[in-house]
Protein backbone atom coordinates (compact mmCIF):
# COMPACT_ATOMS: atom_id res chain seq x y z
CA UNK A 1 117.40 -14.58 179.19
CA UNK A 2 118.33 -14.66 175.27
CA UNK A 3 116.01 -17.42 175.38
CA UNK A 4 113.23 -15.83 176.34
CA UNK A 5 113.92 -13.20 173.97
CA UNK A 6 114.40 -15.57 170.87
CA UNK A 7 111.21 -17.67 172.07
CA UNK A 8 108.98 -14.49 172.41
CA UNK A 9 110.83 -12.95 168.96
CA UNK A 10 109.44 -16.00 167.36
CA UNK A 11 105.91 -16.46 168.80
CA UNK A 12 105.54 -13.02 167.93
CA UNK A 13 106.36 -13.22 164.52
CA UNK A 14 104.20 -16.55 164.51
CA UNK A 15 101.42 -14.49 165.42
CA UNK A 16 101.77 -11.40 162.98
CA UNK A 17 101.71 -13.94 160.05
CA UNK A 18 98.37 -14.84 161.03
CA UNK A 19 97.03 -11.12 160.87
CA UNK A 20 98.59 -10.97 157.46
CA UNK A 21 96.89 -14.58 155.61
CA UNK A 22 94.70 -14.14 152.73
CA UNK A 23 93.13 -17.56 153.23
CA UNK A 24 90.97 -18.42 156.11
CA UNK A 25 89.93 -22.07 157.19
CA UNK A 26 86.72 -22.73 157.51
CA UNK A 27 85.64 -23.47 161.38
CA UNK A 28 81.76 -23.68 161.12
CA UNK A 29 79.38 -26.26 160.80
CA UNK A 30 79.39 -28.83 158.28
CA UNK A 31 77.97 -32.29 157.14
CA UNK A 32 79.66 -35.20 155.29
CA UNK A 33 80.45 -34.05 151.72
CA UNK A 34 77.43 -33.79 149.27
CA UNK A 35 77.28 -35.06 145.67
CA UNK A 36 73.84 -33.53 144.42
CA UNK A 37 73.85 -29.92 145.82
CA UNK A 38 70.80 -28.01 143.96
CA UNK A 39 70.11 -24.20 143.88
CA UNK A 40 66.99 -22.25 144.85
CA UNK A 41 66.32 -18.21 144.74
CA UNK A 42 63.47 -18.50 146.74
CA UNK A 43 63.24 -19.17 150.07
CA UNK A 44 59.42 -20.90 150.04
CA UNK A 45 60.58 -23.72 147.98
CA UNK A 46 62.60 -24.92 150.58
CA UNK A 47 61.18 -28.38 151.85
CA UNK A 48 60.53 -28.52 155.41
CA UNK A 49 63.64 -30.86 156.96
CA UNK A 50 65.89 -28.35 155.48
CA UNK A 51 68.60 -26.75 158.11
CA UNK A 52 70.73 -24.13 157.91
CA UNK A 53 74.10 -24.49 158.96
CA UNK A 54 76.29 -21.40 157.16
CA UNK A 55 76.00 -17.93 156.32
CA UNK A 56 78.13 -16.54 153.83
CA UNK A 57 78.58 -13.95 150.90
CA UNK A 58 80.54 -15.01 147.74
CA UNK A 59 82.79 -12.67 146.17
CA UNK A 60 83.15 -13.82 142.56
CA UNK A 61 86.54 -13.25 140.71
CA UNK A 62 85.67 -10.83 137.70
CA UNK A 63 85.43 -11.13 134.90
CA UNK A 64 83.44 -14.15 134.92
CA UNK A 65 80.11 -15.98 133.71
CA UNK A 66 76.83 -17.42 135.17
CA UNK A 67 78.40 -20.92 135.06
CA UNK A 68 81.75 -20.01 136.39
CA UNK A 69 79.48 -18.13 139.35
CA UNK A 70 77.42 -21.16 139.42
CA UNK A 71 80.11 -23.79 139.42
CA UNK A 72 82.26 -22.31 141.79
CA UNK A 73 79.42 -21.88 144.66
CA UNK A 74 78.67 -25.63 144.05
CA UNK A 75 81.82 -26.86 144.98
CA UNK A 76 82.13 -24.66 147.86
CA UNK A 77 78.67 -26.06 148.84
CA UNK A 78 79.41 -29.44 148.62
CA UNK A 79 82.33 -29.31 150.51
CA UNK A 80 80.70 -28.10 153.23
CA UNK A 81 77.70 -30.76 153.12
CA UNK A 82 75.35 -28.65 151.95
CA UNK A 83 72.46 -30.20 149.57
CA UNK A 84 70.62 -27.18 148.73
CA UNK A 85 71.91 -23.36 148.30
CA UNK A 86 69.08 -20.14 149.09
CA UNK A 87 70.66 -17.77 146.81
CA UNK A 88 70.06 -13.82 148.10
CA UNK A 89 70.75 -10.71 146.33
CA UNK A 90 73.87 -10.00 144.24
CA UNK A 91 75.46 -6.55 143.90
CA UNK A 92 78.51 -5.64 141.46
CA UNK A 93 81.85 -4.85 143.19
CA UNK A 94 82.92 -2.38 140.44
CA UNK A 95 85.79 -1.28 142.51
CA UNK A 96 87.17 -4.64 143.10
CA UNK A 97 88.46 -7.63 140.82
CA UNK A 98 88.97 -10.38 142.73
CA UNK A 99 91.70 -13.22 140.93
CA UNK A 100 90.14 -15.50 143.06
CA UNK A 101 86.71 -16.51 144.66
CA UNK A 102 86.13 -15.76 147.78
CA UNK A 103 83.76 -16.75 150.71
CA UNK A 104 83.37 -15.31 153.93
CA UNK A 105 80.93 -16.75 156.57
CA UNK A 106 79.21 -15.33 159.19
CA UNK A 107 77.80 -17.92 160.99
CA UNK A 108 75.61 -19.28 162.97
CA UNK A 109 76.93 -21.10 165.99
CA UNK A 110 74.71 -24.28 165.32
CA UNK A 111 72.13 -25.25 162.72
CA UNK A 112 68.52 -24.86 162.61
CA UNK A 113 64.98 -25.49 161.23
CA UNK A 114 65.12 -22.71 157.84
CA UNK A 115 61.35 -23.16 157.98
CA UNK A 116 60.97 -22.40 161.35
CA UNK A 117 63.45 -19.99 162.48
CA UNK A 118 64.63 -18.35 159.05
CA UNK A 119 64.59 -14.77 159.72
CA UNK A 120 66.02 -13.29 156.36
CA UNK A 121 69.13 -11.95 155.13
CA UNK A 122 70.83 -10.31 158.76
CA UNK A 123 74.64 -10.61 158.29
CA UNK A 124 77.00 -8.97 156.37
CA UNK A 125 75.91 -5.83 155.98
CA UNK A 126 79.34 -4.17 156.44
CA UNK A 127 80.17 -6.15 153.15
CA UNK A 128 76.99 -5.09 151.67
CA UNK A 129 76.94 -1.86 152.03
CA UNK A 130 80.00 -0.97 150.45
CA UNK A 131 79.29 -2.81 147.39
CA UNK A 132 77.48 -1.24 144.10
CA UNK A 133 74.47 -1.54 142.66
CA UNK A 134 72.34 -4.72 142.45
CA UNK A 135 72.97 -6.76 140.00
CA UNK A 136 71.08 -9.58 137.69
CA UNK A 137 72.49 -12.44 138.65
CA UNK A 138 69.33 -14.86 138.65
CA UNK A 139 67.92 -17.90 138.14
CA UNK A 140 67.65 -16.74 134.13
CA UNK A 141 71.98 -16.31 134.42
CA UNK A 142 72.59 -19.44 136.85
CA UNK A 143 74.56 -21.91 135.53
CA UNK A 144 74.79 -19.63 132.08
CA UNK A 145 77.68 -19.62 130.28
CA UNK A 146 76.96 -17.05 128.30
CA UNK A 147 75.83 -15.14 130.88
CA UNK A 148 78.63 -12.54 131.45
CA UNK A 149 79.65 -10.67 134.70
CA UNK A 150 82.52 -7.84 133.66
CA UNK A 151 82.48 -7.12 137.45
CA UNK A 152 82.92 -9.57 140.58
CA UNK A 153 80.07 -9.90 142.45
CA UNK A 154 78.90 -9.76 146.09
CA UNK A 155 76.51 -12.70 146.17
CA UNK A 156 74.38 -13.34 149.27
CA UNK A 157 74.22 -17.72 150.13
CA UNK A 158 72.81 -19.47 152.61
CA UNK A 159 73.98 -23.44 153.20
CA UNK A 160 70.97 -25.90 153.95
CA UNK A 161 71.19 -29.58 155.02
CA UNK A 162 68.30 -31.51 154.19
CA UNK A 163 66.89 -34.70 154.64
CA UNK A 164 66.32 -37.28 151.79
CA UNK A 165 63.69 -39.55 152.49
């Protein structure tokens, strides 16, 4: 019997320090790691062979610049296989300062045609709508280091696989 108890005592605790982890694996889809991951704000310049394969908003740490922002989505990207990023909306989080990027996903279950099946920005809106006003985080502050963000940011991503022919 004081097996059971210790056994159970310790799955249990096993189990609560799940609930309590800041860090999250990743468990979607993803592609061999990518080298050459390239950026686009609009979603008719992506070529037709492109699939998308994750969902996800970025939480920037604050303070930061466009090229911190910029650098920081690219890795994540390429880790993940993706070779081209749709970047969304952005919105400041003037309530939050994150030490620390962060990235949740929210999907989908399998990958598919962007051209074909794209049907906008549909996830996250919990996330979304708590955050503050837009911000202008664009293709003008991409990559900018001089570009300055006093706030972290809620920035919207989508992860595409495409072929190179």
């Amino acid at each position: 019997m004081q097996k059971i108890k210790l056994f159970s005592l310790l799955f249990f605790a096993i189990f609560l320090s799940g609930c309590f982890s800041d860090t999250a694996t990743y468990e979607g889809i993803s592609y061999p790691q990518a080298t050459d991951s390239q950026f686009t704000f609009q979603g008719e310049t992506v070529p037709d062979d492109c699939r998308v394969f994750a969902h996800l908003m970025m939480n920037s740490k604050g303070p930061a610049t466009g090229k911190d922002i910029s650098t920081a989505m690219h890795t994540e990207a390429e880790s993940k296989g993706a070779n081209l990023v749709l970047i969304g909306m952005t919105r400041e989080m003037p309530d939050e300062q994150f030490e620390e990027n962060r990235f949740d996903y929210y999907g989908p279950e399998y990958d598919y045609s962007f051209q074909r099946t794209w049907l906008g920005w549909k996830f996250g809106f919990d996330e979304w709508d708590e955050a503050g006003s837009i911000s202008d985080l664009g293709s003008n502050s991409w990559g900018n280091g001089a570009a300055k963000f006093d706030n972290s940011l809620l920035i919207q991503a989508v992860f595409l696989h495409c072929d190179k022919k």
